[in-house]
C-alpha atoms as a PDB file:
ATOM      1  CA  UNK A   1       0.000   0.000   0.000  1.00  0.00           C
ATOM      2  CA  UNK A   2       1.470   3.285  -1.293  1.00  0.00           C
ATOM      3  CA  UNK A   3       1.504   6.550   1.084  1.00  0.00           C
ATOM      4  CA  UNK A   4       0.349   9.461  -0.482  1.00  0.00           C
ATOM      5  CA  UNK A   5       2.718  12.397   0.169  1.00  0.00           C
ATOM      6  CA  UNK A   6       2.614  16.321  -0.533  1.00  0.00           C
ATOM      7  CA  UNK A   7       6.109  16.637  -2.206  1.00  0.00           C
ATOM      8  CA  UNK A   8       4.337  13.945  -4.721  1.00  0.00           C
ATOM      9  CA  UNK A   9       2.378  16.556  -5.886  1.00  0.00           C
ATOM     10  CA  UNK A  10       3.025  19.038  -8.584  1.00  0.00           C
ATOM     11  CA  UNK A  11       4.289  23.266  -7.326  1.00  0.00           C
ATOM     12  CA  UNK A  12       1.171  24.508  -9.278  1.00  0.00           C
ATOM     13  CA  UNK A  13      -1.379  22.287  -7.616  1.00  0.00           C
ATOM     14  CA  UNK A  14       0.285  21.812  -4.337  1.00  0.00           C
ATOM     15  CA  UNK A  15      -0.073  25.485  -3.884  1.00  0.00           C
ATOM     16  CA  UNK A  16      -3.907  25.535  -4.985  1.00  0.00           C
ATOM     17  CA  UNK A  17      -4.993  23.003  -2.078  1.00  0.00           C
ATOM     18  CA  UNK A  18      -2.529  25.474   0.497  1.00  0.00           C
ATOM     19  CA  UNK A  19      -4.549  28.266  -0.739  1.00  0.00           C
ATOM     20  CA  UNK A  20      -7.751  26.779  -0.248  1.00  0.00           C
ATOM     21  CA  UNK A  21      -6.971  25.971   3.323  1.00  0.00           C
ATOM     22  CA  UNK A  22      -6.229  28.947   4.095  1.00  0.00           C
ATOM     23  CA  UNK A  23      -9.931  30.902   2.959  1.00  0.00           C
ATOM     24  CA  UNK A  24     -11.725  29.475   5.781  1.00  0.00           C
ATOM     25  CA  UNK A  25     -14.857  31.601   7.306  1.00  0.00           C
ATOM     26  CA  UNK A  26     -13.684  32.893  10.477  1.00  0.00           C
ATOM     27  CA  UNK A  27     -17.104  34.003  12.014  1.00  0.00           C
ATOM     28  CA  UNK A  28     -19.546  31.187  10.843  1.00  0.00           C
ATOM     29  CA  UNK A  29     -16.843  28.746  12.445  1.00  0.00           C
ATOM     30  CA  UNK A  30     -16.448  30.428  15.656  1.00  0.00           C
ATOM     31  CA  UNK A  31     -20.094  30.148  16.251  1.00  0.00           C
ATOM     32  CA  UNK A  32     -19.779  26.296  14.766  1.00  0.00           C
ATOM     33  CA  UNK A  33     -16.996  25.794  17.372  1.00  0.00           C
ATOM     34  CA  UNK A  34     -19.419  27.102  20.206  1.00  0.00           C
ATOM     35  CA  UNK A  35     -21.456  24.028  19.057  1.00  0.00           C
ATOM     36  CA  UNK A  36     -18.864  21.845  19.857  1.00  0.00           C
ATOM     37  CA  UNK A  37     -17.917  23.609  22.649  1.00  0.00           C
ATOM     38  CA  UNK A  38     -20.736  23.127  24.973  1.00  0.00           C
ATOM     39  CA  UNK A  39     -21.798  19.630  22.993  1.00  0.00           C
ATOM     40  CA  UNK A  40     -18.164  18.466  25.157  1.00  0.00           C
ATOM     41  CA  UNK A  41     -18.745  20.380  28.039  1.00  0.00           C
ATOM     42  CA  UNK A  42     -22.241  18.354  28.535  1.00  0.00           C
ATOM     43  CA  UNK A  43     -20.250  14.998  28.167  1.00  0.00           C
ATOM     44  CA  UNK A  44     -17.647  16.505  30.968  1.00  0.00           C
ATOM     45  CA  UNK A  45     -20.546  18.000  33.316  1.00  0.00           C
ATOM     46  CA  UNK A  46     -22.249  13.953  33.385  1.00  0.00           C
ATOM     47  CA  UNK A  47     -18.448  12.853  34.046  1.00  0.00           C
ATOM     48  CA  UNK A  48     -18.206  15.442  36.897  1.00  0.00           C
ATOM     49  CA  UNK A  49     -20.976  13.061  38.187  1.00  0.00           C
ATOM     50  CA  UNK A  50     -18.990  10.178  38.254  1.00  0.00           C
ATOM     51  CA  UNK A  51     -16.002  11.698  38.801  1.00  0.00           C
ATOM     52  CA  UNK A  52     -17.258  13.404  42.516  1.00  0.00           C
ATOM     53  CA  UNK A  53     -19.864  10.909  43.788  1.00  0.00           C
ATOM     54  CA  UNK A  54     -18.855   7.260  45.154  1.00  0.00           C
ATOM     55  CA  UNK A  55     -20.223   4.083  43.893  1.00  0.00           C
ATOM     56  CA  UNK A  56     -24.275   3.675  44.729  1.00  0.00           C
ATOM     57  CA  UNK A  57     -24.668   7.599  46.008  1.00  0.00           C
ATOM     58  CA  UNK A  58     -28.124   8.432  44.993  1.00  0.00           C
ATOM     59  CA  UNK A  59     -29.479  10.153  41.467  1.00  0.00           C
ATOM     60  CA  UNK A  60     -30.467  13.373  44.009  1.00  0.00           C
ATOM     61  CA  UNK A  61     -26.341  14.106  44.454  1.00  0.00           C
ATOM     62  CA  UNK A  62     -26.098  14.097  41.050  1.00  0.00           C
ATOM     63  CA  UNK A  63     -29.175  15.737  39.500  1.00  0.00           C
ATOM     64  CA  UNK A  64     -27.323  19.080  39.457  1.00  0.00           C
ATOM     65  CA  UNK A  65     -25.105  18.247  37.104  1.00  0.00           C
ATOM     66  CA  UNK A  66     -27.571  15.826  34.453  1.00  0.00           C
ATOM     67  CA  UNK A  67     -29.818  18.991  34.361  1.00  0.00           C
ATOM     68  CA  UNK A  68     -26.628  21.350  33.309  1.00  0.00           C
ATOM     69  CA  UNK A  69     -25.765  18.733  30.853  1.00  0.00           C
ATOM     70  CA  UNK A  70     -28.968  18.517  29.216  1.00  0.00           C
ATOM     71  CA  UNK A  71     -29.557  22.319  29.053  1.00  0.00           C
ATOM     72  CA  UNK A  72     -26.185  22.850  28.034  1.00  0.00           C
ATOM     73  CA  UNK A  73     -27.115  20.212  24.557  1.00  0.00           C
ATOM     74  CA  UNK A  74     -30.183  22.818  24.227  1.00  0.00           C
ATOM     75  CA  UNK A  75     -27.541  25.657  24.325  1.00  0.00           C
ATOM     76  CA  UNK A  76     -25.236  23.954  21.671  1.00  0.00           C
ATOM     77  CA  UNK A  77     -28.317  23.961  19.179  1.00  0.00           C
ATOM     78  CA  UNK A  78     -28.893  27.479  19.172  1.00  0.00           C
ATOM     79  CA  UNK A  79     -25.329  27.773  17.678  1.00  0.00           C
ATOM     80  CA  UNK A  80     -26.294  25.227  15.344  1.00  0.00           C
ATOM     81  CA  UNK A  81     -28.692  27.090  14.121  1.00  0.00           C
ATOM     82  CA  UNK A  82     -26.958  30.206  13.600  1.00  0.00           C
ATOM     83  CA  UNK A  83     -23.846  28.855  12.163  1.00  0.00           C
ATOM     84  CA  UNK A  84     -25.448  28.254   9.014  1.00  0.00           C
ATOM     85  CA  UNK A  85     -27.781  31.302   8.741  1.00  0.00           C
ATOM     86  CA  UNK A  86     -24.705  33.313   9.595  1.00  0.00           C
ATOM     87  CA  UNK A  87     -22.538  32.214   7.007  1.00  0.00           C
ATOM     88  CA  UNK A  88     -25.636  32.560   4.253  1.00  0.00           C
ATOM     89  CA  UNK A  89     -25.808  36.120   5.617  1.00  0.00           C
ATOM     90  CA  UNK A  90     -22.014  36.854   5.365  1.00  0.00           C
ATOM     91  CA  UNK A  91     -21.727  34.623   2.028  1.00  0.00           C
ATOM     92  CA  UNK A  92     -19.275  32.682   3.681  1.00  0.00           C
ATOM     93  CA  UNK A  93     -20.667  29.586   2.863  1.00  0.00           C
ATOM     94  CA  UNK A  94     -18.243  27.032   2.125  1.00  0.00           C
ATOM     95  CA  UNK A  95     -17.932  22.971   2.008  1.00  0.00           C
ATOM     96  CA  UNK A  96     -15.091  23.785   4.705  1.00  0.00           C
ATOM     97  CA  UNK A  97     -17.854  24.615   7.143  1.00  0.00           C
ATOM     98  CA  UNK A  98     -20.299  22.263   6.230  1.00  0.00           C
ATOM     99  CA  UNK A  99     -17.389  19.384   7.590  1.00  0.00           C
ATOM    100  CA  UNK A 100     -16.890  21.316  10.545  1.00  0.00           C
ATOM    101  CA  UNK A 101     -20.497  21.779  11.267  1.00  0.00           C
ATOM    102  CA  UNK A 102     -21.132  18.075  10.829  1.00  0.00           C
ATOM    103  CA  UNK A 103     -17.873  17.048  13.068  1.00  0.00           C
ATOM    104  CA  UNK A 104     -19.359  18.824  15.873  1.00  0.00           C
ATOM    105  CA  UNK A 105     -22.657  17.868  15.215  1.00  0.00           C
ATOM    106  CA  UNK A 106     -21.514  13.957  15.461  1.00  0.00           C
ATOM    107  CA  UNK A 107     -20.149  15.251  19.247  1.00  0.00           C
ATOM    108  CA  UNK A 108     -23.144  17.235  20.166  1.00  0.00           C
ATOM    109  CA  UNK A 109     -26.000  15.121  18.919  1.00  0.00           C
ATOM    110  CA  UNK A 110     -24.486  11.914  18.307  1.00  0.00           C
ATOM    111  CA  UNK A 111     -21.637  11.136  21.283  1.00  0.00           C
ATOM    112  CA  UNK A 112     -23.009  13.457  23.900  1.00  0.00           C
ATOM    113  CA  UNK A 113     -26.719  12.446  24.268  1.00  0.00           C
ATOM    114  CA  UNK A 114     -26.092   8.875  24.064  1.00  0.00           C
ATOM    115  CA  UNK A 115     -23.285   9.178  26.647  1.00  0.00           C
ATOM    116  CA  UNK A 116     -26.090  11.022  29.020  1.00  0.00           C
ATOM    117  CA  UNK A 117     -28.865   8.758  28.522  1.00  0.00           C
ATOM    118  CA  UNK A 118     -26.164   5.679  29.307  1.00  0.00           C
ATOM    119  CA  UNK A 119     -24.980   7.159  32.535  1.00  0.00           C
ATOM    120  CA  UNK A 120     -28.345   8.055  33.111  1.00  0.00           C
ATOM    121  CA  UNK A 121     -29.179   4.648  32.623  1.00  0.00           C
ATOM    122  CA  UNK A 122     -26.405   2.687  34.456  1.00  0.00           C
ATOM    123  CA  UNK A 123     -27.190   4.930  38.058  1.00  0.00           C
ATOM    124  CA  UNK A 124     -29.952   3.146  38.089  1.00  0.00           C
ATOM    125  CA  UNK A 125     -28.824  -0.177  37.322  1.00  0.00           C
ATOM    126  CA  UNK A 126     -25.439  -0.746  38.672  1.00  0.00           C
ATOM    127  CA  UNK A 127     -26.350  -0.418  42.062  1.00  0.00           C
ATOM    128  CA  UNK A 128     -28.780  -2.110  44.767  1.00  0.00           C
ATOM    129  CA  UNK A 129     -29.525   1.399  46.039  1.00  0.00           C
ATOM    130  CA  UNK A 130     -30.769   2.720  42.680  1.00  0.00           C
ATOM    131  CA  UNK A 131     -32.193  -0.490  40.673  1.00  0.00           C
ATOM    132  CA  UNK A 132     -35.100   0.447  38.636  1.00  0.00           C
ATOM    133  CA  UNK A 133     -33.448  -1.729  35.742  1.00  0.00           C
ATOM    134  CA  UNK A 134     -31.526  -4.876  35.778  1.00  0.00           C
ATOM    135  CA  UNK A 135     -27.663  -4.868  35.942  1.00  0.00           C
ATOM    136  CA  UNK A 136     -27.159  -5.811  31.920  1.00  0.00           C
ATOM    137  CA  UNK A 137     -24.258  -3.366  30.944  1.00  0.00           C
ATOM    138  CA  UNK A 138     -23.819  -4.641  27.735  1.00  0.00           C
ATOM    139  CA  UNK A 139     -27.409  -3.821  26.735  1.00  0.00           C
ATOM    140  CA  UNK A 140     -27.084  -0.462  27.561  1.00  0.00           C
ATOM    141  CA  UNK A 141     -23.506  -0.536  25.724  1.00  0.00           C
ATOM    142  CA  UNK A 142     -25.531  -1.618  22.461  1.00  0.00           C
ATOM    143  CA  UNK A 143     -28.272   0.895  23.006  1.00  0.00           C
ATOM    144  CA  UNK A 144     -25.938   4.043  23.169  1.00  0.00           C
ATOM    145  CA  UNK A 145     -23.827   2.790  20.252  1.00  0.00           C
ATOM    146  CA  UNK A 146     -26.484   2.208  18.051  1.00  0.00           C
ATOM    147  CA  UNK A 147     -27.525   5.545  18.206  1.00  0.00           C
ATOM    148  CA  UNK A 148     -23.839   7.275  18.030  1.00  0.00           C
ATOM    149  CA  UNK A 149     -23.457   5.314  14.640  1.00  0.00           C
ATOM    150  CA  UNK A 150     -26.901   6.059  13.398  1.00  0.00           C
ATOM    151  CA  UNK A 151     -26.125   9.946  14.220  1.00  0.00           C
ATOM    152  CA  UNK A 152     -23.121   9.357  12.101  1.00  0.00           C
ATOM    153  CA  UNK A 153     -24.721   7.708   9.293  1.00  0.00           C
ATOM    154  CA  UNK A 154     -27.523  10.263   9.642  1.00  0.00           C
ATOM    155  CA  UNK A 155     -24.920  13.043   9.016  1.00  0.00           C
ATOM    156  CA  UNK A 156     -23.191  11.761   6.243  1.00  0.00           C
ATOM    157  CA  UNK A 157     -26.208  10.818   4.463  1.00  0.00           C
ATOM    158  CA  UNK A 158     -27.468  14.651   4.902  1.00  0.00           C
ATOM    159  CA  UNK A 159     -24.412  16.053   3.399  1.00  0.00           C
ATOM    160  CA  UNK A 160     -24.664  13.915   0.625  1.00  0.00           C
ATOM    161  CA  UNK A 161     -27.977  14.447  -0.352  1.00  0.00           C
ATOM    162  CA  UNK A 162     -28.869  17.949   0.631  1.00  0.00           C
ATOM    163  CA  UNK A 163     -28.450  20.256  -2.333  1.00  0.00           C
ATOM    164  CA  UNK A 164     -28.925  24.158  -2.062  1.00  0.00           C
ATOM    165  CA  UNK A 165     -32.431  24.308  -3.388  1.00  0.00           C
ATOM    166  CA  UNK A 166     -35.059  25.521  -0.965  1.00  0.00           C
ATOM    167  CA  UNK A 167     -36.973  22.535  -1.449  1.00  0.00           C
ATOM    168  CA  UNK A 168     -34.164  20.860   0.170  1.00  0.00           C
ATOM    169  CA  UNK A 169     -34.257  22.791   3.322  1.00  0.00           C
ATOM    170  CA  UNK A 170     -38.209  22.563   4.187  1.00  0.00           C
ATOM    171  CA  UNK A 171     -37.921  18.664   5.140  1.00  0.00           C
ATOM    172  CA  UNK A 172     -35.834  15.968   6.474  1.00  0.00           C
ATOM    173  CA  UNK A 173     -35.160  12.677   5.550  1.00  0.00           C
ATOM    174  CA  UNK A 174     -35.116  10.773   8.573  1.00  0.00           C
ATOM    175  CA  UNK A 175     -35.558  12.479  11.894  1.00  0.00           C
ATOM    176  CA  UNK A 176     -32.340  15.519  12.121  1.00  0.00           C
ATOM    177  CA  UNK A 177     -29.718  14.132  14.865  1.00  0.00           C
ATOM    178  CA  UNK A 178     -30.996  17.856  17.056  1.00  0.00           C
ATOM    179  CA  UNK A 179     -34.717  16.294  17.225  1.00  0.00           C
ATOM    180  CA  UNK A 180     -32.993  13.221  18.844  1.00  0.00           C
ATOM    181  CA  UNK A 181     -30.460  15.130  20.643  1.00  0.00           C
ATOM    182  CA  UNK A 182     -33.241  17.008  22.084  1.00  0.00           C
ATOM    183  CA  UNK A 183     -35.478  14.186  22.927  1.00  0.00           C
ATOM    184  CA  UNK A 184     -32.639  12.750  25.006  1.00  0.00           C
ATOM    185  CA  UNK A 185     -31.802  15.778  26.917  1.00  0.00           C
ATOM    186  CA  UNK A 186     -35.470  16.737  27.469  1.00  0.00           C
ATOM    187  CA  UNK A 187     -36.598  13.571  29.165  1.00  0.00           C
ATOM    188  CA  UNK A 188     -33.413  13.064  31.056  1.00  0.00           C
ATOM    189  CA  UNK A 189     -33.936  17.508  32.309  1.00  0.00           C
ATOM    190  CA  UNK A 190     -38.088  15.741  32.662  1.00  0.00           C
ATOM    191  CA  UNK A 191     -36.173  13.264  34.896  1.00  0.00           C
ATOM    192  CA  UNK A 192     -34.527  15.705  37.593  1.00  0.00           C
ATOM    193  CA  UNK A 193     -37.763  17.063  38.354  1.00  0.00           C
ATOM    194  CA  UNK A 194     -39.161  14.298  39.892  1.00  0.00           C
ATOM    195  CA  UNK A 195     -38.372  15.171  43.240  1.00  0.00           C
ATOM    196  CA  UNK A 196     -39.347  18.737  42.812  1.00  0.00           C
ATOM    197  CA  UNK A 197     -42.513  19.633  44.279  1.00  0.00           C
ATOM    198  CA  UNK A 198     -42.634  23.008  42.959  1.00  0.00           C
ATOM    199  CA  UNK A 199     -43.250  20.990  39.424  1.00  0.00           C
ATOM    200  CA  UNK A 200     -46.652  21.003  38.866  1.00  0.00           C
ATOM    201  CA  UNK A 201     -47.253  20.080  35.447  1.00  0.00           C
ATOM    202  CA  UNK A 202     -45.223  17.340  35.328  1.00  0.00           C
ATOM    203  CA  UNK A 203     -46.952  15.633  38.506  1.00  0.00           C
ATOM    204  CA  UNK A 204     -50.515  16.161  36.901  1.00  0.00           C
ATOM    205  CA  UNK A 205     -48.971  14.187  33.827  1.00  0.00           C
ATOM    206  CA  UNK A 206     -46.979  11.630  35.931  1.00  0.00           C
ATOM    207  CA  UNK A 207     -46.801  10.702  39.460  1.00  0.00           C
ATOM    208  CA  UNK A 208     -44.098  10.353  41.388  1.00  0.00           C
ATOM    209  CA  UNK A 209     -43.422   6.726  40.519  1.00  0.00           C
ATOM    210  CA  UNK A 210     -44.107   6.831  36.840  1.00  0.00           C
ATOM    211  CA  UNK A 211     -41.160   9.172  36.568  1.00  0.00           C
ATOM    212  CA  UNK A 212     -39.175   5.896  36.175  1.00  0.00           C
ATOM    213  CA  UNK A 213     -40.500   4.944  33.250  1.00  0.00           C
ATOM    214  CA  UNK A 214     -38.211   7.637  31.796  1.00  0.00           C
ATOM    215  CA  UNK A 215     -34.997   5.677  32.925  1.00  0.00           C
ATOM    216  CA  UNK A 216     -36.569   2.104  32.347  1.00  0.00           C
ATOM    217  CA  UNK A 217     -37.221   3.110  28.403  1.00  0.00           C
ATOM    218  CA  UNK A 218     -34.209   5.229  28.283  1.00  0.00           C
ATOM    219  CA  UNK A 219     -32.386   1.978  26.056  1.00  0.00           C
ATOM    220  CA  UNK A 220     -35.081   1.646  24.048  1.00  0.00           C
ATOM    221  CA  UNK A 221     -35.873   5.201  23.525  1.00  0.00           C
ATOM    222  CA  UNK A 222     -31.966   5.845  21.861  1.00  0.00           C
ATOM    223  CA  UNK A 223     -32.652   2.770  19.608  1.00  0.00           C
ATOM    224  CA  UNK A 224     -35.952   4.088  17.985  1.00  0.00           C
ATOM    225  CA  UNK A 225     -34.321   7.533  17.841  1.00  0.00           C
ATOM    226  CA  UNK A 226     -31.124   5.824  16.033  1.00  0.00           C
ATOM    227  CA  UNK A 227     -33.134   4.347  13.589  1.00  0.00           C
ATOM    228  CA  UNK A 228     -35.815   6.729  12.803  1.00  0.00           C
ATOM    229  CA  UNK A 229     -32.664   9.059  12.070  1.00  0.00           C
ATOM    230  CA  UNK A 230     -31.010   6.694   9.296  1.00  0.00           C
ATOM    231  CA  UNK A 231     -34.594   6.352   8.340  1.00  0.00           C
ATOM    232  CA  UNK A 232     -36.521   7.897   5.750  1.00  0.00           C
ATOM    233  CA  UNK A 233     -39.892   8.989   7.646  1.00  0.00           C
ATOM    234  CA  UNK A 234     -40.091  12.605   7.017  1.00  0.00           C
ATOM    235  CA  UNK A 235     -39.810  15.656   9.314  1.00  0.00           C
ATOM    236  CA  UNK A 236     -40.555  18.804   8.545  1.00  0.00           C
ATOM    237  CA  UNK A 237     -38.349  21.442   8.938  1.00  0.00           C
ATOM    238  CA  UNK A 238     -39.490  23.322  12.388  1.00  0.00           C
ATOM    239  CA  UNK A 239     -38.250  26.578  11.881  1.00  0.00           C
ATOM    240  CA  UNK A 240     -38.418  27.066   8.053  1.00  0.00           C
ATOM    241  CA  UNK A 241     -42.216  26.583   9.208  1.00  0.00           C
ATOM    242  CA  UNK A 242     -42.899  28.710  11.667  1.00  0.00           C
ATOM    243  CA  UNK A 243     -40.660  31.682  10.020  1.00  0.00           C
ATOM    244  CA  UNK A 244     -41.413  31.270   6.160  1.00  0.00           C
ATOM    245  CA  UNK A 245     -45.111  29.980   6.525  1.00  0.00           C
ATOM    246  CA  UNK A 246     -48.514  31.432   7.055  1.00  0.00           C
ATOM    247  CA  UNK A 247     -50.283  29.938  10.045  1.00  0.00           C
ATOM    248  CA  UNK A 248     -53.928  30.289  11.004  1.00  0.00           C
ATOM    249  CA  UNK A 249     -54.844  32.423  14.377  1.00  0.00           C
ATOM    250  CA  UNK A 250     -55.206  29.265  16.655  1.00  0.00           C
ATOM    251  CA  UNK A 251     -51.558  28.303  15.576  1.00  0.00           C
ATOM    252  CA  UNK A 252     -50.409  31.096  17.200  1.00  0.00           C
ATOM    253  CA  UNK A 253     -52.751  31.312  19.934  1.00  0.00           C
ATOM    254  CA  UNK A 254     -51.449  27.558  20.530  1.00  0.00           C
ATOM    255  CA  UNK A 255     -47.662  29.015  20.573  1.00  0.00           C
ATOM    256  CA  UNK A 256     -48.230  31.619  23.216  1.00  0.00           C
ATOM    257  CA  UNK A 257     -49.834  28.959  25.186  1.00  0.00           C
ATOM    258  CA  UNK A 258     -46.773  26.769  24.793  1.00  0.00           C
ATOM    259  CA  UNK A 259     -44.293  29.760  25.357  1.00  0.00           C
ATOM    260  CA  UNK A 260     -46.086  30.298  28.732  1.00  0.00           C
ATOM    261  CA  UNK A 261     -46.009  26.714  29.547  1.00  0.00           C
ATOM    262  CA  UNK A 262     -42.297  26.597  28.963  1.00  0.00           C
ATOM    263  CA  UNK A 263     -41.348  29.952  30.981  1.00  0.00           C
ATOM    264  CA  UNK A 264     -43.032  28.062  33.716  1.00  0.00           C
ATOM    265  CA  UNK A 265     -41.778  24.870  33.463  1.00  0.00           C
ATOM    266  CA  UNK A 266     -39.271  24.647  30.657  1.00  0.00           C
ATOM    267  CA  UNK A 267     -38.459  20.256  31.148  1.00  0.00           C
ATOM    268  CA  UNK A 268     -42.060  19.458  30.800  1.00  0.00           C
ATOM    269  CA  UNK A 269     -42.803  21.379  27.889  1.00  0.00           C
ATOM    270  CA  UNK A 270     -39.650  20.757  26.150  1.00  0.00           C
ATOM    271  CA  UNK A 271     -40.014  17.004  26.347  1.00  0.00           C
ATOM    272  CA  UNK A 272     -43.594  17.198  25.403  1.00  0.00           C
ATOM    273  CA  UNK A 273     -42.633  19.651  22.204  1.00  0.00           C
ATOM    274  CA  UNK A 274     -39.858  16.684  20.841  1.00  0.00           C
ATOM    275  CA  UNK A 275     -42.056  13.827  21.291  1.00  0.00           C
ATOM    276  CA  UNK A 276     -44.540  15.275  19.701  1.00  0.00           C
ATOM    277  CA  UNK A 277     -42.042  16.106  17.124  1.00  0.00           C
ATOM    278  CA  UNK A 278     -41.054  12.545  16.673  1.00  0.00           C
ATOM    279  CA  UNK A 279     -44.757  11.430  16.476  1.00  0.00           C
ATOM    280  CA  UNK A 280     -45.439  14.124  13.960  1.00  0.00           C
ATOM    281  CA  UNK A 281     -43.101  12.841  11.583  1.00  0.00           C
ATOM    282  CA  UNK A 282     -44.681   9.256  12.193  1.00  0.00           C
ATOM    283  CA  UNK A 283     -48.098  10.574  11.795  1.00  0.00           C
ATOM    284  CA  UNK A 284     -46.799  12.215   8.231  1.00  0.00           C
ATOM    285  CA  UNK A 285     -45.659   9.103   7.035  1.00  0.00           C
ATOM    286  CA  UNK A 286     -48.477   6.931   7.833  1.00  0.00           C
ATOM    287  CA  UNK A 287     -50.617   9.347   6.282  1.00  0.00           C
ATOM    288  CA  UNK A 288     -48.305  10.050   2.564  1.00  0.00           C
ATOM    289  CA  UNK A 289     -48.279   6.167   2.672  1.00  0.00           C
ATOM    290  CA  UNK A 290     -52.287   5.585   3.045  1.00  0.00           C
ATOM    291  CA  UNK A 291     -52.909   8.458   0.582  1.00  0.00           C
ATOM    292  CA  UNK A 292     -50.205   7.849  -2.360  1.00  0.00           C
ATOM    293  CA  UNK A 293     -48.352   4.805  -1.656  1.00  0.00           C
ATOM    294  CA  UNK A 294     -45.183   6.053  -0.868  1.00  0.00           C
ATOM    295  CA  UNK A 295     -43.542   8.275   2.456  1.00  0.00           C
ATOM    296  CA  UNK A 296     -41.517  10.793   0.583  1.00  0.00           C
ATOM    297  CA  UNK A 297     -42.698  14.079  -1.228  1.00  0.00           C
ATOM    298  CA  UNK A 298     -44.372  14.102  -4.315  1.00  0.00           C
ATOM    299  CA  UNK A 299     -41.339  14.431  -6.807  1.00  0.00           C
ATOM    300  CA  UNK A 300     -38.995  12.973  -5.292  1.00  0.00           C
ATOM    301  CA  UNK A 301     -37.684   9.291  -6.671  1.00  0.00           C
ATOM    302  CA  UNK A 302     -35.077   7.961  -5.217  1.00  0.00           C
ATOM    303  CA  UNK A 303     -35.349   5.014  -7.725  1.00  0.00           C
ATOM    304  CA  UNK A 304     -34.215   7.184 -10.584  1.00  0.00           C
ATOM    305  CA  UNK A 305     -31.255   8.828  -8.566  1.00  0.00           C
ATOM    306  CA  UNK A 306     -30.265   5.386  -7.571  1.00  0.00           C
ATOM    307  CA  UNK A 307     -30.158   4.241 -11.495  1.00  0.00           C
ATOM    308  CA  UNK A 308     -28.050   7.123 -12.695  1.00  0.00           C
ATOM    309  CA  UNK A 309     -25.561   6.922  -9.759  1.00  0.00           C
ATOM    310  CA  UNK A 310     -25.414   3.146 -11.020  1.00  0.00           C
ATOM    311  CA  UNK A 311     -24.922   4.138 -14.495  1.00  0.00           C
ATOM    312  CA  UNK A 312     -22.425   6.882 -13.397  1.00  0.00           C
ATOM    313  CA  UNK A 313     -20.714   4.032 -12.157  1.00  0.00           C
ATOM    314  CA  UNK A 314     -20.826   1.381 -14.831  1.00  0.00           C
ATOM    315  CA  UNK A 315     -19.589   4.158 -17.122  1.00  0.00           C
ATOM    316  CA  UNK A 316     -16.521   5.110 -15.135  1.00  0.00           C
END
C-alpha cells in the first residue's frame, strides 16, 4: 500500500490546495466551534458526576449536574442554528464549514446524548440502592452505540444528499440528529424534576413513581431515535415553518400557550414539544403512505437517482 505524500504533488497544484486551506470563514466557524464547545462540556458535566460521587450515592447528588448537561445540549443547538444562517448572511458559505459543522454535530448530537442517557441509565442499574433496571451493561452498551453510529450515518447521508435548493431545506429525511439530541436531553432535564414539588405540570402528567418509566425506556428510547434518524420517515423542517409559513390564528394562539407553559416549566414542555415532534413525523408518514403509496414528497424518486448513480458508475 502506497503513502500518499505532498512533495508527490506538482508546485502549481500543491499550492492551490494550500490556498484553499487557508480561505476558511472565520465568524460562521467560531459560532460552529461554540457548538462543539458546549456539545463536550455536557459529556464533561455527566463525568463530573462520576467523577465526585462514590459508587451507589443516589441520582439526588447528582441531578445538578444531568440537568446542566442537558440544558447545556439545548444551548449547543442554538449555535447550530446560527452557524449556518450566519454564514448565508455573510456569504461565507463554504464545504469547509459544512465538515466542521457536521464534526461537531456527530459530538453534540451523536456522542453526547447517548453518553447522558447511558450514565443516566447505568445509576440506576449498577447499584442495589438505585435499581429500577436490571444490571445488563452490555445492553445499555448496544443501546448508546447504536444511536452514536446512526447519528453518524444520519450526518453523512445529509451532506450527501442535501443540495442548495429551498426545497431541500423545508424537510428531512429521517428524523435531524438535534430532534434526537433534544429528545434525550429533554426527558433526562423531565427526569430531575421528579423530586421537585414546585413541578406542577409534570406531577398532573406523571406521578411520582411513573417518573421511572423515563430511565426504564431510556435503552429503548436511543434505539428508535437511532433508527428513525437513518430512516426515511419525514420531518418537517421546524423553523423554516414557523418563520417562512402562514399559520392560522389558533396556531399562534397555541404558541403563546406553549411559550407560557415553557417559561413556567421549561423540562415538561420541552419534552412534550420533541415527542410530539417525533410522532409528527410518524403521523406524516403513515398518512403520505395511506394516501399515495409512498412516504416521501411528491417528486422525489429515489429510484431514478439510484439508477443514474449506477450508471455513473458502470460508465466510469
Amino acid at each position: 500500500m502506497t503513502s500518499t505524500r505532498l512533495e508527490d504533488f506538482p508546485p502549481l497544484r500543491r499550492r492551490r490546495g494550500l490556498r484553499r486551506l487557508k480561505d476558511v470563514p472565520v465568524l460562521p466557524s467560531l459560532v460552529t466551534l461554540g457548538n462543539l464547545f458546549f456539545g463536550f462540556l455536557a459529556i464533561a458535566k455527566v463525568a463530573d458526576a462520576l467523577r465526585t460521587t462514590t459508587p451507589g450515592a443516589p441520582f439526588s447528588a447528582v441531578v445538578d449536574l444531568f440537568e446542566v448537561a442537558a440544558i447545556l445540549i439545548f444551548v449547543a443547538m442554538v449555535f447550530d442554528a446560527l452557524d449556518g444562517r450566519i454564514a448565508r448572511m455573510t456569504g461565507q458559505a463554504t464545504p469547509f464549514g459544512a465538515q466542521l459543522d457536521s464534526m461537531a454535530d456527530m459530538v453534540t448530537f451523536g456522542v453526547a446524548p447517548a453518553y447522558l442517557g447511558k450514565v443516566l441509565v447505568d445509576w440506576h442499574a449498577q447499584t442495589d440502592a438505585n435499581n429500577l433496571l436490571p444490571k445488563h451493561p452490555k445492553l445499555f452498551y448496544v443501546a448508546a452505540a447504536i444511536y452514536v453510529l446512526c447519528a453518524a450515518l444520519r450526518l453523512a447521508r445529509f451532506n450527501v444528499e442535501t443540495g442548495t435548493d429551498e426545497d431541500d431545506h423545508k424537510e428531512f429525511k429521517g428524523l435531524p440528529s438535534p430532534a434526537a439530541a433534544a429528545v434525550v436531553a429533554s426527558l433526562v432535564a423531565f427526569f430531575c424534576t421528579r423530586d421537585d414539588p414546585k413541578e406542577v405540570l409534570g406531577r398532573m402528567v406523571l406521578a411520582k413513581e411513573q417518573f421511572d418509566w423515563i430511565v426504564i425506556g431510556m435503552p429503548a428510547v436511543l434505539v428508535v431515535l437511532g433508527l428513525l434518524m437513518v430512516s426515511r420517515v419525514p420531518y418537517p423542517h421546524a423553523m423554516h415553518a414557523m418563520v417562512k409559513g402562514r399559520h392560522s390564528f389558533p396556531f399562534l394562539a397555541g404558541l403563546v400557550v406553549l411559550i407560557g407553559i415553557a417559561a413556567v416549566e421549561w423540562q415538561f414542555a420541552l419534552a412534550a414539544v420533541t415527542l410530539g415532534y417525533v410522532v409528527s413525523g410518524l403521523l406524516l408518514a403513515g398518512y403520505r403512505l395511506v394516501t399515495t403509496g409512498r412516504i416521501g414528497r411528491k417528486g422525489d424518486d429515489d429510484d431514478d437517482d439510484d439508477g443514474e448513480l449506477r450508471e455513473q458508475l458502470s460508465r466510469n
